[in-house]
Protein backbone atom coordinates (compact mmCIF):
# COMPACT_ATOMS: atom_id res chain seq x y z
CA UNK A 1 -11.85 -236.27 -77.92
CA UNK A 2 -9.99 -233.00 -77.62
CA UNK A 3 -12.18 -231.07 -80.15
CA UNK A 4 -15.30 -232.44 -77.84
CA UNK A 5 -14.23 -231.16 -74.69
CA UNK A 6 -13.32 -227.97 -76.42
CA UNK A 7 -16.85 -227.60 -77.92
CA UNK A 8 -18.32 -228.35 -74.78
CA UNK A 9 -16.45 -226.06 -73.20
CA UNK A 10 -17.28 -223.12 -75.35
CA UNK A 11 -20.85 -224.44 -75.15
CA UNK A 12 -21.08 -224.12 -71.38
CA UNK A 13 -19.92 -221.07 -71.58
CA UNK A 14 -22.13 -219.63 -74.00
CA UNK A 15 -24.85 -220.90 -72.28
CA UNK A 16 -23.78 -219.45 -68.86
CA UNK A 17 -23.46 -216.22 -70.43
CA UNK A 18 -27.33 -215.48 -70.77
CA UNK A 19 -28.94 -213.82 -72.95
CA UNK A 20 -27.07 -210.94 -75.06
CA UNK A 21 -28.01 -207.38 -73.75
CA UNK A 22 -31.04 -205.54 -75.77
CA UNK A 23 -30.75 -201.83 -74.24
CA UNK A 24 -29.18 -198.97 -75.62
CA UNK A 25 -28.86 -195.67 -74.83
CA UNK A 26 -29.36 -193.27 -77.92
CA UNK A 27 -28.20 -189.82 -77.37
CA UNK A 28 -29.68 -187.26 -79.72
CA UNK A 29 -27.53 -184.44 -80.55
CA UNK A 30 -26.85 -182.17 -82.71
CA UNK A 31 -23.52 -179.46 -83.93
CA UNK A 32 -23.39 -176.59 -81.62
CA UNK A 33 -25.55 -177.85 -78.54
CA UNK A 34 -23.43 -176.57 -75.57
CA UNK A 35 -25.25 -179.15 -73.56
CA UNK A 36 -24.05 -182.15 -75.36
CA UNK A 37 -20.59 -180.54 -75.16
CA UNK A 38 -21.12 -180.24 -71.40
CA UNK A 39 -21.75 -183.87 -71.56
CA UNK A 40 -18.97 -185.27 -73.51
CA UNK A 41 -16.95 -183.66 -71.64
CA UNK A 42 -18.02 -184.77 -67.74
CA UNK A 43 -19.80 -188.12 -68.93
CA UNK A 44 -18.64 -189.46 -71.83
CA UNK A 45 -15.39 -190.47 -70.92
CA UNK A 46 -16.70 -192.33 -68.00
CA UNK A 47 -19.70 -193.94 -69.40
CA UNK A 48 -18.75 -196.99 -71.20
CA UNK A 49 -16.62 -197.73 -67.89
CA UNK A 50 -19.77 -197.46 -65.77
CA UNK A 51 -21.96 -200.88 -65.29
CA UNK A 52 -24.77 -198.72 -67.31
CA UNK A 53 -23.02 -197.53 -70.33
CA UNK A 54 -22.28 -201.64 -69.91
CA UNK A 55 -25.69 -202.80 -69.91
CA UNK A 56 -27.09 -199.59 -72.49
CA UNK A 57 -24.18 -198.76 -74.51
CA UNK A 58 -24.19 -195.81 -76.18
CA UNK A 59 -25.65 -194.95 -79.38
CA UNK A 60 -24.72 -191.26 -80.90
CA UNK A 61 -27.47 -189.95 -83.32
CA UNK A 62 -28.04 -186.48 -85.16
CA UNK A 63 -31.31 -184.34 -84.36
CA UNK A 64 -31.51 -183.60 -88.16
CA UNK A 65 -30.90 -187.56 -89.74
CA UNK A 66 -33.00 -190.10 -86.87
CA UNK A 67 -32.38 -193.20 -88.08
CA UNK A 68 -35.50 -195.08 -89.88
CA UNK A 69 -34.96 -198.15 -87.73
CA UNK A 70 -35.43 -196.28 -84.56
CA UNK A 71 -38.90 -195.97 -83.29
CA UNK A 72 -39.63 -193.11 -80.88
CA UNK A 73 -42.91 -192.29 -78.81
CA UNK A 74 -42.61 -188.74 -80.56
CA UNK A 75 -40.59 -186.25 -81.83
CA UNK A 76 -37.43 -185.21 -80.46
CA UNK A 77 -37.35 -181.44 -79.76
CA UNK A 78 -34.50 -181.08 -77.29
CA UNK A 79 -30.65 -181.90 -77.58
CA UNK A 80 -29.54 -183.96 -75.69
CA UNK A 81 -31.90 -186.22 -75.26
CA UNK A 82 -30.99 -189.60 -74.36
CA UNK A 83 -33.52 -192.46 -75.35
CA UNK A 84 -33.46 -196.01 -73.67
CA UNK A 85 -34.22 -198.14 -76.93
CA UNK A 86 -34.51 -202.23 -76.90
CA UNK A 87 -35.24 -203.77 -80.02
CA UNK A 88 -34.98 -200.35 -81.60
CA UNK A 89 -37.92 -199.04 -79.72
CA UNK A 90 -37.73 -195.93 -77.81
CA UNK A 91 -39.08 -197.07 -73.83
CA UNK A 92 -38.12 -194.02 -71.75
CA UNK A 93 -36.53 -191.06 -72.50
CA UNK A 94 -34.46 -188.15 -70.50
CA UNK A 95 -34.72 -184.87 -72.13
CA UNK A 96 -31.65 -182.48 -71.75
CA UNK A 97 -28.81 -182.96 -69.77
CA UNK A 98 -29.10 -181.79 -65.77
CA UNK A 99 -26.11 -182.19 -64.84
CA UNK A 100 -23.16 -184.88 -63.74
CA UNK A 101 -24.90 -185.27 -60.26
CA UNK A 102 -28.38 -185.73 -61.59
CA UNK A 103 -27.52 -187.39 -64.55
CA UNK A 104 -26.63 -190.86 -63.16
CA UNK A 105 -29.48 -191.38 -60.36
CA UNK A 106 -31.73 -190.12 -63.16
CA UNK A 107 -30.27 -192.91 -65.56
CA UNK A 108 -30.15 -195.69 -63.15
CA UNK A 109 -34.22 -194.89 -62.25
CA UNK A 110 -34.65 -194.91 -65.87
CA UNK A 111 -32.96 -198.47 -66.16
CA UNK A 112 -34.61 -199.85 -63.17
CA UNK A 113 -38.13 -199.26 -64.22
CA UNK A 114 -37.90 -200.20 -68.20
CA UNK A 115 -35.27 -202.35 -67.90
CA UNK A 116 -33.50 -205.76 -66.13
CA UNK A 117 -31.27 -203.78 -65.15
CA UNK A 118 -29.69 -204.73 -61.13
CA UNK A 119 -27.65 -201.62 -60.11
CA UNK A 120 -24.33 -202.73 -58.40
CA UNK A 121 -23.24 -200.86 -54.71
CA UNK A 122 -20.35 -198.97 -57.34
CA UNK A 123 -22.71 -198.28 -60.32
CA UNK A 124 -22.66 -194.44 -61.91
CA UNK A 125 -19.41 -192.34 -61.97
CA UNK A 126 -17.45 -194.75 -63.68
């Protein structure tokens, strides 16, 4: 009886959960881009904190080795560039980095339009 109510417990709750998240957020860099350093530095910290680096976590890759399993619209030319992905498919992208105050509205648009993604009154800025 115990091990029932148990498994139905953990059931419920696994079904209440939803579906697992299917965004990422790629960020394509590569050694000596003063950008990306600009962006580790202000964002980085901050953005697995934030209810988007929650629902797109973040997923470092180098200019020079793109991953086979990632497919992109075209080529990346710019570092950073950050690439929402689901299902390993590239569906928006954000070339460059503009900036801490630019940076999250730009993201949140980004998530908004490609995404399911429900912005929260304290979303951005960790």
């Amino acid at each position: 009886m115990f091990r029932a109510k148990v498994f139905g417990g953990v059931l419920a709750a696994l079904l209440m959960a939803g579906p697992a998240l299917a965004a990422e957020l790629v960020m394509v860099e590569q050694v000596g881009c003063a950008w990306c350093a600009r962006w580790n530095d202000e964002i980085a910290p901050a953005y697995p904190k934030t209810d988007e680096g929650r629902f797109a976590p973040l997923r470092r890759v180098d200019l020079h080795r793109m991953p086979e399993d990632l497919e992109i619209t075209r080529r990346v030319t710019f570092t950073p560039t950050f690439l929402l992905v689901e299902d390993d498919r590239e569906i928006a992208r954000m070339e460059g980095y503009p900036g801490e105050d630019f940076f999250w509205p730009l993201l949140e648009k980004m998530l908004v339009e490609h995404t399911a993604y429900a912005p929260s009154e304290t979303a951005g800025n960790g």
